[in-house]
Protein backbone atom coordinates (compact mmCIF):
# COMPACT_ATOMS: atom_id res chain seq x y z
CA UNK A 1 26.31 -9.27 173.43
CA UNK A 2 27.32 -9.58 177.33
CA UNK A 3 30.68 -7.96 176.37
CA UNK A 4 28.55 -4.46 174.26
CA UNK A 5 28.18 -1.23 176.25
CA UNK A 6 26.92 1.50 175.57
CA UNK A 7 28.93 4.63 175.28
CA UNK A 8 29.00 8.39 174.74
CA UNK A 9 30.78 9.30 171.24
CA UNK A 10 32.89 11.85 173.00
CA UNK A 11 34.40 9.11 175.13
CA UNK A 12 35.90 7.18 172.96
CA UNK A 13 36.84 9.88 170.34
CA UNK A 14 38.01 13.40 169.82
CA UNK A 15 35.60 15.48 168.28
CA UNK A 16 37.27 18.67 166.51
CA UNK A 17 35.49 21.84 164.71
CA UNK A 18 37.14 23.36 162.27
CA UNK A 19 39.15 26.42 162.10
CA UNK A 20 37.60 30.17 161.09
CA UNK A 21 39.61 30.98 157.71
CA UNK A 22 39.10 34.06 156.98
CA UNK A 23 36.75 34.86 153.55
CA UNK A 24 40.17 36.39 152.18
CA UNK A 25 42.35 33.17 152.64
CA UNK A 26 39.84 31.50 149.63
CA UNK A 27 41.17 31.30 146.16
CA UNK A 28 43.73 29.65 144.01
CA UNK A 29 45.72 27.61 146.15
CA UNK A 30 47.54 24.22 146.76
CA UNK A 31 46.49 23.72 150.06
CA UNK A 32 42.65 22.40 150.16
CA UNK A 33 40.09 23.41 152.54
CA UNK A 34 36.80 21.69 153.34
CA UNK A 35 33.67 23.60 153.72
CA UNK A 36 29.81 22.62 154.62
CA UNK A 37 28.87 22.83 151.30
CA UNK A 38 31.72 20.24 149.96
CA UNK A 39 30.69 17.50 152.12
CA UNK A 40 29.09 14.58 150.04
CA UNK A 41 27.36 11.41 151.51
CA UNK A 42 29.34 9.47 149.26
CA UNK A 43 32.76 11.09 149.42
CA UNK A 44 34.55 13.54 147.85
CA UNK A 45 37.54 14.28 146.45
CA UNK A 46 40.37 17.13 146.95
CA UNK A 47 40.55 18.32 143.20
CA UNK A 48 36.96 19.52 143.79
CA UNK A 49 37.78 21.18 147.10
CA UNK A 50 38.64 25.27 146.80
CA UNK A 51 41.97 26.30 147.93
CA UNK A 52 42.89 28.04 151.19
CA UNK A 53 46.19 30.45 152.00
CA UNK A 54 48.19 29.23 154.95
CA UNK A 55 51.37 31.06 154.14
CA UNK A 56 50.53 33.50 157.12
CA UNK A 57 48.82 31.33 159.36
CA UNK A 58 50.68 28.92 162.45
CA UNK A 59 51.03 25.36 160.71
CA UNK A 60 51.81 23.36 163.63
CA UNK A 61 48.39 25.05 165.13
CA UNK A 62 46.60 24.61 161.94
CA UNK A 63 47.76 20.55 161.66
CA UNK A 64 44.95 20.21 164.40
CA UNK A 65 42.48 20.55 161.42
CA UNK A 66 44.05 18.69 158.89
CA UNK A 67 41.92 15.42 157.40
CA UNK A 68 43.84 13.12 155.38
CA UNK A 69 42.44 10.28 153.10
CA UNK A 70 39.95 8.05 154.46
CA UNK A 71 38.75 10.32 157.24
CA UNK A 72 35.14 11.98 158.03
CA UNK A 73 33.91 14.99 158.46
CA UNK A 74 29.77 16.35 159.58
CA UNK A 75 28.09 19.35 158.82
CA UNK A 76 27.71 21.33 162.43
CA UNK A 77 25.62 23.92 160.69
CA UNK A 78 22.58 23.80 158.06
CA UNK A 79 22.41 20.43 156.72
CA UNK A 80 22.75 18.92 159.97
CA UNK A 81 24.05 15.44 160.28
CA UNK A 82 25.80 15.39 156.48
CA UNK A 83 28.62 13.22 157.06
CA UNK A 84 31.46 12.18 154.28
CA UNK A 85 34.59 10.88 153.56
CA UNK A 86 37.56 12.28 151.59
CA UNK A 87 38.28 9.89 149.59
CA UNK A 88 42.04 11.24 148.65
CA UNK A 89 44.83 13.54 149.37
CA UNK A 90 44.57 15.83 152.48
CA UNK A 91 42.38 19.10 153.61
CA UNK A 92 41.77 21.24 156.33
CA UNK A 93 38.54 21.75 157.86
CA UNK A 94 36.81 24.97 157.94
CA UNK A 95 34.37 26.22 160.74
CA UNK A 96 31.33 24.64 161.47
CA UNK A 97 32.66 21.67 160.00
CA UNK A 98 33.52 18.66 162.48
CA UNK A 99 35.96 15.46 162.42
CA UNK A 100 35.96 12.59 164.72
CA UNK A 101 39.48 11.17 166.15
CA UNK A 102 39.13 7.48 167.49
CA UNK A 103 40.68 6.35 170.36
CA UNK A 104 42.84 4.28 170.19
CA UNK A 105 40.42 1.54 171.77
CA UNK A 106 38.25 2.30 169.08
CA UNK A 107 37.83 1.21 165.78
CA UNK A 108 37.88 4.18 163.13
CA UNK A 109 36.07 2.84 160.73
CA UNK A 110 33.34 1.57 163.32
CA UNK A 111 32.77 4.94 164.73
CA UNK A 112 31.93 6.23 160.68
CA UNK A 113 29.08 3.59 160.41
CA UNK A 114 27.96 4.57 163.82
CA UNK A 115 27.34 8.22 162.64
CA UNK A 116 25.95 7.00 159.13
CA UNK A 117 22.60 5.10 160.84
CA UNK A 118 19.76 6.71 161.14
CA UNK A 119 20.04 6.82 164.93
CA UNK A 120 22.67 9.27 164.53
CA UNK A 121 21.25 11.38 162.26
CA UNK A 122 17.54 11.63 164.07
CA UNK A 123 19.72 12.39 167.45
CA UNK A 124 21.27 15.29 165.53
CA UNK A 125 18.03 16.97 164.04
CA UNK A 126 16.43 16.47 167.73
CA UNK A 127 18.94 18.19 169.37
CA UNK A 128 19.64 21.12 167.77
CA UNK A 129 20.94 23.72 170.10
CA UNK A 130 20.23 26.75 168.23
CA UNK A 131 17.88 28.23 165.28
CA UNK A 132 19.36 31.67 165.00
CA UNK A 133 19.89 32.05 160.78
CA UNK A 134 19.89 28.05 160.80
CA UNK A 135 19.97 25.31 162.77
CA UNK A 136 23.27 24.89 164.72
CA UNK A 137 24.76 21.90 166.94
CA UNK A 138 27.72 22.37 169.13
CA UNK A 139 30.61 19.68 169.46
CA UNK A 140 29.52 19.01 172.89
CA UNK A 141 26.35 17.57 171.83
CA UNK A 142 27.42 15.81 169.15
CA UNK A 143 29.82 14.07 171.81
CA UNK A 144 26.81 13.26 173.74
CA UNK A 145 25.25 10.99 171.08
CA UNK A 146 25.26 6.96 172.78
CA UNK A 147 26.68 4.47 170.45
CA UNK A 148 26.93 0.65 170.93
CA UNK A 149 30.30 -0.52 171.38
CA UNK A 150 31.17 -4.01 171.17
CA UNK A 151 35.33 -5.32 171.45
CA UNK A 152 37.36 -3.88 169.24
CA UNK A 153 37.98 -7.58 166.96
CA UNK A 154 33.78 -7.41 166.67
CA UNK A 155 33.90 -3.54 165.70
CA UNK A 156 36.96 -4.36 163.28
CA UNK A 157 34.62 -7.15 161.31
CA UNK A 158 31.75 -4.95 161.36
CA UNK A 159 33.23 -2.46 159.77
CA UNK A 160 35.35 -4.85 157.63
CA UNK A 161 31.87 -5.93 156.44
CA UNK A 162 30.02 -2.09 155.67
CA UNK A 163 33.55 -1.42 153.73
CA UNK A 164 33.51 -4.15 151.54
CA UNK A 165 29.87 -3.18 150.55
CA UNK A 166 31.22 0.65 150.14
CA UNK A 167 34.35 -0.30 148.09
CA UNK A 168 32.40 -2.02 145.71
CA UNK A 169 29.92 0.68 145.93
CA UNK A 170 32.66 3.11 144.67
CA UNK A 171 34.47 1.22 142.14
CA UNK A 172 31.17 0.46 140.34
CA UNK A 173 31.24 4.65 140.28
CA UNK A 174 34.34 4.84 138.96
CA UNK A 175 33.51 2.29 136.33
CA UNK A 176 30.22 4.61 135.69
CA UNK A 177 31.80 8.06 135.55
CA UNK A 178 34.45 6.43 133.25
CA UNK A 179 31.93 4.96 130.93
CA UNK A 180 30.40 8.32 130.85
CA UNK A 181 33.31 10.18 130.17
CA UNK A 182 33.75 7.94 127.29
CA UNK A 183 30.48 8.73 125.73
CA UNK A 184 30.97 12.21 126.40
CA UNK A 185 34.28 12.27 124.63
CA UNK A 186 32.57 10.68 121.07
CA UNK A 187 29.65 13.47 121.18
CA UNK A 188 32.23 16.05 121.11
CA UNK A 189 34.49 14.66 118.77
CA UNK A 190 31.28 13.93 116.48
CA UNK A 191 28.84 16.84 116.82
CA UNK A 192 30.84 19.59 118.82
CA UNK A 193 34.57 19.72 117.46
CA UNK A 194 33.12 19.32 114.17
CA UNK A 195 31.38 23.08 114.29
CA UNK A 196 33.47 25.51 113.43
CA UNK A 197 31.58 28.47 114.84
CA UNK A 198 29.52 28.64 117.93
CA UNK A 199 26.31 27.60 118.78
CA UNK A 200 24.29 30.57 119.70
CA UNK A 201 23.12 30.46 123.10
CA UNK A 202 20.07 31.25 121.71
CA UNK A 203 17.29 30.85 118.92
CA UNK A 204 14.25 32.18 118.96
CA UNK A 205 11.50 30.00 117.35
CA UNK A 206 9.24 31.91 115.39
CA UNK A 207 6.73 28.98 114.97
CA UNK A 208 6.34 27.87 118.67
CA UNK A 209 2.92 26.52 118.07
CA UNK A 210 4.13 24.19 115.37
CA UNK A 211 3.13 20.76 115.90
CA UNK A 212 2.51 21.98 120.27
CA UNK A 213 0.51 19.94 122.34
CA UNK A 214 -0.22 21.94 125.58
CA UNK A 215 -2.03 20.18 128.29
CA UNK A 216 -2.60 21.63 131.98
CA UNK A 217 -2.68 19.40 134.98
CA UNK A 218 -5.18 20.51 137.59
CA UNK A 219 -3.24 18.74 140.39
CA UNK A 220 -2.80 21.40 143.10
CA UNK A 221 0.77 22.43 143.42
CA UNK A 222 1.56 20.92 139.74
CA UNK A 223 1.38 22.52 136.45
CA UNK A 224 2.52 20.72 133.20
CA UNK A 225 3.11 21.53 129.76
CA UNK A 226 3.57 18.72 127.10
CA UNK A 227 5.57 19.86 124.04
CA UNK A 228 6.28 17.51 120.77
CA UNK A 229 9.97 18.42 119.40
CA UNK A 230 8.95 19.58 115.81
CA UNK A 231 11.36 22.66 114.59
CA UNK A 232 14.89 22.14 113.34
CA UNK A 233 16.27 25.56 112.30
CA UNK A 234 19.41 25.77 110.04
CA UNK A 235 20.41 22.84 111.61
CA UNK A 236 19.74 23.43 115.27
CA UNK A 237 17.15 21.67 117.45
CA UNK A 238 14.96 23.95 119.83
CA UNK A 239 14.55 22.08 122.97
CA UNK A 240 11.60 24.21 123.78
CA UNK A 241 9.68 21.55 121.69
CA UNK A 242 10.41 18.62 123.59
CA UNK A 243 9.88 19.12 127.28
CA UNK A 244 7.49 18.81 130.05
CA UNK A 245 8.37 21.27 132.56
CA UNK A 246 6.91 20.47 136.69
CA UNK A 247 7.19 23.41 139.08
CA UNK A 248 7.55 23.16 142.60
CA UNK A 249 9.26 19.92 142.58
CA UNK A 250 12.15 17.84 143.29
CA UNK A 251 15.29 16.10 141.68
CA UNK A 252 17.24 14.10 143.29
CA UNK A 253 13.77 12.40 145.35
CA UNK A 254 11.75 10.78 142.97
CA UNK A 255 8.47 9.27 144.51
CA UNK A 256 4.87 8.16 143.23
CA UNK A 257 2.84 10.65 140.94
CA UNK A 258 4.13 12.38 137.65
CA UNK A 259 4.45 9.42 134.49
CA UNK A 260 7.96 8.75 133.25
CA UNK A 261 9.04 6.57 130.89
CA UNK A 262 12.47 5.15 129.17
CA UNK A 263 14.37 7.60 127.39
CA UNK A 264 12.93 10.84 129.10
CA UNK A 265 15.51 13.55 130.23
CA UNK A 266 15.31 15.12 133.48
CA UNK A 267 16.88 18.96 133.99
CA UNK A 268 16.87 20.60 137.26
CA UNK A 269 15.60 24.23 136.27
CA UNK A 270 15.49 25.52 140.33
CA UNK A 271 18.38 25.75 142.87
CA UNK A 272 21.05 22.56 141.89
CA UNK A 273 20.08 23.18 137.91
CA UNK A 274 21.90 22.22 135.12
CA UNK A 275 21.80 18.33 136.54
CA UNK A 276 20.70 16.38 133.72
CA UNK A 277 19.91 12.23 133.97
CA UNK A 278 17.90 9.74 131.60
CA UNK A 279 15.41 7.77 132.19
CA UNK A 280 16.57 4.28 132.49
CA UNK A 281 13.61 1.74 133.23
CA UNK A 282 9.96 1.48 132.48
CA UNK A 283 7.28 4.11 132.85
CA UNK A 284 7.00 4.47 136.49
CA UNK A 285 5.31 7.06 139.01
CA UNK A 286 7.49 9.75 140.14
CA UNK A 287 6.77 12.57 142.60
CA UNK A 288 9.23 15.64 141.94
CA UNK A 289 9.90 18.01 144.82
CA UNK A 290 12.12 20.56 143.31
CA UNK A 291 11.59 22.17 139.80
CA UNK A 292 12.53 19.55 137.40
CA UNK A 293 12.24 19.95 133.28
CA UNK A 294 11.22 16.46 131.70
CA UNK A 295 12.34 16.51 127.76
CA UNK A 296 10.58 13.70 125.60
CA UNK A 297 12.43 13.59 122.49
CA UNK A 298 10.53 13.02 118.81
CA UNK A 299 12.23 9.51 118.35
CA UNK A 300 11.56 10.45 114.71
CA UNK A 301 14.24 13.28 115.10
CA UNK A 302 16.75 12.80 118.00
CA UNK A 303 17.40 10.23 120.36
CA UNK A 304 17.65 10.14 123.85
CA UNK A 305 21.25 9.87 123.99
CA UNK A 306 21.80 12.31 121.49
CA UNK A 307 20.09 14.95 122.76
CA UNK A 308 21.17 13.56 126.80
CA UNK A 309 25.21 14.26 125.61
CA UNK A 310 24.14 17.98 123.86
CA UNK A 311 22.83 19.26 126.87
CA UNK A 312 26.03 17.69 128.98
CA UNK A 313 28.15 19.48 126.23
CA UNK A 314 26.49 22.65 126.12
CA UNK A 315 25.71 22.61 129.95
CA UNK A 316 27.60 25.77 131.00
CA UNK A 317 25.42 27.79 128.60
CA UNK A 318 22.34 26.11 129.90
CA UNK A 319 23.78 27.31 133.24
CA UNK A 320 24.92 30.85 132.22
CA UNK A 321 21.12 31.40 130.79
CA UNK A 322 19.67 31.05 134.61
CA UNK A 323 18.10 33.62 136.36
CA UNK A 324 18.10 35.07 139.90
CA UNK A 325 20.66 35.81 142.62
CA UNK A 326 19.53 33.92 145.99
CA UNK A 327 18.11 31.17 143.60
CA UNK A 328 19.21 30.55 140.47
CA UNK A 329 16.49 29.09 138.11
CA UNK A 330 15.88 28.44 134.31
CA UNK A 331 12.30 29.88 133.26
CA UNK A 332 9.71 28.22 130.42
CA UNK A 333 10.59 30.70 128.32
CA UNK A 334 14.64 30.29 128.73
CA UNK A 335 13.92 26.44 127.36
CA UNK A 336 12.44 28.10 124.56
CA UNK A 337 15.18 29.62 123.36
CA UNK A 338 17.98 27.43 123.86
CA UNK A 339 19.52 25.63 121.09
CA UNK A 340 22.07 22.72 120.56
CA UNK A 341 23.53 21.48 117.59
CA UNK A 342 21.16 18.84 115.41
CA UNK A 343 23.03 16.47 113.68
CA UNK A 344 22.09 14.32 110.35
CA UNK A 345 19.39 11.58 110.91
CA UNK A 346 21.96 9.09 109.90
CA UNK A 347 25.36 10.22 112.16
CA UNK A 348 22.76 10.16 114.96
CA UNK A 349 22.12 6.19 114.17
CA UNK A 350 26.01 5.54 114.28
CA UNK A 351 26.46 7.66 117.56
CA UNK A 352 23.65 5.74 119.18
CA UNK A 353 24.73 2.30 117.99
CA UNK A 354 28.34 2.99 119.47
CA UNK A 355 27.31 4.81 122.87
CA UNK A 356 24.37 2.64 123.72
CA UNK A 357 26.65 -0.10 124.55
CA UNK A 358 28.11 1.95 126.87
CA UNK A 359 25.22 3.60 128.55
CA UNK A 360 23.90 0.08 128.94
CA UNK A 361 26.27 -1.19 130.85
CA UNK A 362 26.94 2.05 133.10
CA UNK A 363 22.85 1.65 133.96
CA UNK A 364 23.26 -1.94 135.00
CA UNK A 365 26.37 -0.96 137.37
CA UNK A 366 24.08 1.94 138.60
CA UNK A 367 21.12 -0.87 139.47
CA UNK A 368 23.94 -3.24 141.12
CA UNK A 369 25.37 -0.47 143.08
CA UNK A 370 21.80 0.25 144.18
CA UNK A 371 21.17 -3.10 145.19
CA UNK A 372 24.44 -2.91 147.22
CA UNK A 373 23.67 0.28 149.17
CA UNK A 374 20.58 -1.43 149.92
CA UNK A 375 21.86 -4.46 151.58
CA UNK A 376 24.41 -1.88 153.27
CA UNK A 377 21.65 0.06 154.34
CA UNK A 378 20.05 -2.72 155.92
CA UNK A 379 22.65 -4.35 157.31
CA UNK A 380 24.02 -1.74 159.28
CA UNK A 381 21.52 -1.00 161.88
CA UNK A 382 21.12 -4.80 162.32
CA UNK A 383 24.90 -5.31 163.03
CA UNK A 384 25.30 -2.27 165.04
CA UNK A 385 22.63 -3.72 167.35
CA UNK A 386 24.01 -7.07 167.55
CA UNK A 387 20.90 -8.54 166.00
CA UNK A 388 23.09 -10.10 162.96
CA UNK A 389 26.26 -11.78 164.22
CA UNK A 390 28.80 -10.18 161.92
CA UNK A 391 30.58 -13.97 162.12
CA UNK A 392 27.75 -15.13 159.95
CA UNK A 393 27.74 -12.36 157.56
CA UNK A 394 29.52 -12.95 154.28
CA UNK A 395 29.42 -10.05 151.28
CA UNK A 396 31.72 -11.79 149.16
């Protein structure tokens, strides 16, 4: 620890904002460009990325704010602090988005899990340096931040350490989003290819009090409605029987209050909507911050996973239903209507007995992965402090 100092980012790295492309550069191109909104916690990739027109633009300027594989970039505007990788290819950055450049003393890698703790990120939201239209932080500051800096063989292990813990964090994704994809693949071979015409966006169900259970929560801020999925018309299954919608909620923070339990079906109806999950454990307490719909399927009927792959197939039109132009949303009423295909009793047995396999394991990769990001979590802070001796750490 006698051989740790303490130093300001900006002196041991070059910090570079992006460059202003102009709104008319955007479109269909092979050049990528990274924007605030692109930037993922856990990575992303440059298929997802738009593209950007540099045919009239100075390259050898422009190769200032190029990123290449394995390199970070922060949000300088907004959501403050939002730091990822790009996990392939190359991109450039836009404005308001910033990259750090080690030197050459410096440890790349060491420097990311510097600006991943929590230190960083409470230094950023404290030192904002302007609140115009929203919150803004200027390069300078960001170079301000202190960071611990041990020799560069101790950075180089630490970091060694964290990456282990992150590669296996991402190739248990991979192993999930092909497992998924797999799944996805049999529903629409089974129950989507087989239709020959389309599935209405929507069906109006003329006996919406059929076999309803409506129940009102008197917990402020709350409001539920508990529906029983009865009606199957001309083979199609109205999801308005089925769900329990939450307003003012969350999705992606789920914390003590509303009852869950295995098998339920989460759909964000406000802002990010159209992001569907299933309920993989036990009845627990959740508390929902962001407008979530919560479908319990008649097990007599559907299953879980049935009904989880129709809305992931029909998703766009879920989507395309929304209302609203500053925030998209998907009413009560818009539930009502919608309708996916509803197939026999029996195929439904055979799709479940082939895809629950598969589900199974992807939801015991998810709860390792989670276990790993925990022990990343809390092993980062600890080694960046010199608390843990990263010689006495082993992740293998």
């Amino acid at each position: 620890m006698s051989e740790w100092k303490k130093v300001r980012l900006g002196e041991v790295a070059e910090l570079v904002a992006g460059y202003a492309f102009k709104s008319k550069c955007f479109g269909d191109y092979n050049s990528k460009v990274i924007k605030i909104t692109d930037i993922n916690n856990e990575g992303f990739f440059c298929a997802a990325l738009p593209g950007v027109d540099i045919s009239q633009l100075d390259k050898k300027k422009l190769d200032k704010y190029l990123v290449k594989r394995g390199d970070y970039v922060l949000a300088m505007t907004g959501s403050i602090g939002k730091i990822g990788k790009l996990l392939d290819g190359m991109a450039y950055i836009n404005q308001r988005v910033l990259t750090v450049k080690a030197s050459e003393n410096t440890d790349h890698e060491y420097l990311y899990f510097c600006l991943k703790g929590k230190p960083f990120l409470e230094y950023m939201l404290t030192h904002i340096d302007s609140h115009s239209v929203q919150a803004n932080i200027s390069a300078s500051t960001i170079g301000d931040f202190e960071i611990p800096l041990p020799p560069l063989p101790t950075q180089r292990r630490i970091a060694a350490v964290l990456s282990s813990l992150d590669d296996k964090i991402e190739n248990n994704r991979k192993i999930c989003a092909n497992l998924e994809a797999q799944a996805q693949a049999i529903f629409k071979s089974w129950f989507v290819d087989e239709y020959s015409q389309e599935i209405p966006l929507a069906r109006v169900c003329t006996k919406i009090s059929d076999g309803v259970h409506n129940t009102v929560c008197d917990e402020p801020g709350s409001r539920f409605m508990l529906l029983s999925c009865k009606n199957i018309i001309n083979g199609v299954v109205d999801i308005s029987q089925g769900y329990r919608t939450i307003h003012q909620n969350t999705f992606q923070e789920l914390r003590s209050r509303t009852q869950l339990e295995y098998g339920d079906i989460l759909v964000g109806s406000v802002g990010t909507i159209g992001e569907i999950a299933l309920v993989n454990d036990n009845a627990e307490d959740y508390e929902f911050q962001r407008s979530v719909a919560i479908l319990k399927p008649n097990k007599e009927l559907i299953s879980s996973a049935y009904l989880y792959y129709a809305l992931n197939a029909y998703k766009k039109k879920l989507i395309n239903v929304a209302h609203g132009a500053v925030q998209q949303c998907i009413f009560l009423g818009d539930f009502r209507e919608f309708a996916i295909p509803f197939g026999s009793r029996r195929r439904i047995i055979q799709f479940d007995e082939l895809v629950m396999p598969l589900m199974r394991e992807k939801y015991s990769l998810v709860k390792q992965t989670d276990s790993l990001a925990a022990l990343r979590d809390a092993l980062l802070p600890k080694l960046m402090s010199g608390e843990i001796d990263v010689e006495k750490v082993d992740v293998a």
